[in-house]
Protein backbone atom coordinates (compact mmCIF):
# COMPACT_ATOMS: atom_id res chain seq x y z
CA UNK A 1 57.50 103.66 2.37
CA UNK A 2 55.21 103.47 5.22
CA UNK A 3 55.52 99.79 6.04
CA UNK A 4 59.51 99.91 5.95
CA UNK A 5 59.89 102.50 8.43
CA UNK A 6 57.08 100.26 10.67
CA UNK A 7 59.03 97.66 10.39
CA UNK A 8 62.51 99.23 11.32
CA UNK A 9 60.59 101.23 14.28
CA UNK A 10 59.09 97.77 15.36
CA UNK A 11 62.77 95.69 14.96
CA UNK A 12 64.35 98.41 17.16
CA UNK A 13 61.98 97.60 19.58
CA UNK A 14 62.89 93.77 19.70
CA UNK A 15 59.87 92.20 17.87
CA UNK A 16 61.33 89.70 16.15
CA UNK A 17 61.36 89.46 12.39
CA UNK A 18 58.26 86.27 12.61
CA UNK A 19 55.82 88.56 14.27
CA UNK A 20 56.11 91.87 12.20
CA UNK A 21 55.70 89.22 9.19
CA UNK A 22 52.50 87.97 11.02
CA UNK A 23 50.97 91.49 10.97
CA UNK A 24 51.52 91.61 7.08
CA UNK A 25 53.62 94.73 6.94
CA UNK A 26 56.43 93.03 4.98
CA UNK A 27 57.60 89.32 4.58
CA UNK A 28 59.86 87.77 6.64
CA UNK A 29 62.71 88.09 3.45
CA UNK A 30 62.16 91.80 3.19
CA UNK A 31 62.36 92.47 7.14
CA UNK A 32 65.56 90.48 7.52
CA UNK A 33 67.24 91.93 4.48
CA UNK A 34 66.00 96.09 5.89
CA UNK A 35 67.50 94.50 9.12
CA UNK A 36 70.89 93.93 7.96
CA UNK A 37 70.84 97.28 5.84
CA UNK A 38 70.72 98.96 8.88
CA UNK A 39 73.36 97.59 10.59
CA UNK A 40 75.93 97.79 8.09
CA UNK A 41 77.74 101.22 8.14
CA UNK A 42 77.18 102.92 4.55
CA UNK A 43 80.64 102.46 3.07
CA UNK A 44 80.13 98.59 3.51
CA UNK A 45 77.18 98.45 2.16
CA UNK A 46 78.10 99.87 -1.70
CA UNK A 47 81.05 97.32 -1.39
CA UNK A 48 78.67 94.79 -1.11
CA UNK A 49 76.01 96.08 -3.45
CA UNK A 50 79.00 95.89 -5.99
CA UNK A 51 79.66 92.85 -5.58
């Protein structure tokens, strides 16, 4: 749980998803995929989950 709110405090910062994947918190798969959870409002993303 630790690492994923890392990474979201370090993307909100503007390091790019390449050099939080560098330090070895997350891979660069995982960081992309918490970044787009984040910026989809909630009701979109169980529509999509659904899918």
């Amino acid at each position: 749980m630790f690492q994923y709110r890392q990474v979201l405090v370090r993307l909100r910062a503007g390091d790019t998803a390449r050099e939080i994947a560098r330090s070895g918190l997350l891979g660069r798969d995982k960081i992309t995929e918490s970044a787009l959870q984040i910026s989809i409002p909630p009701t979109q993303r169980s529509v999509k989950a659904s899918r």
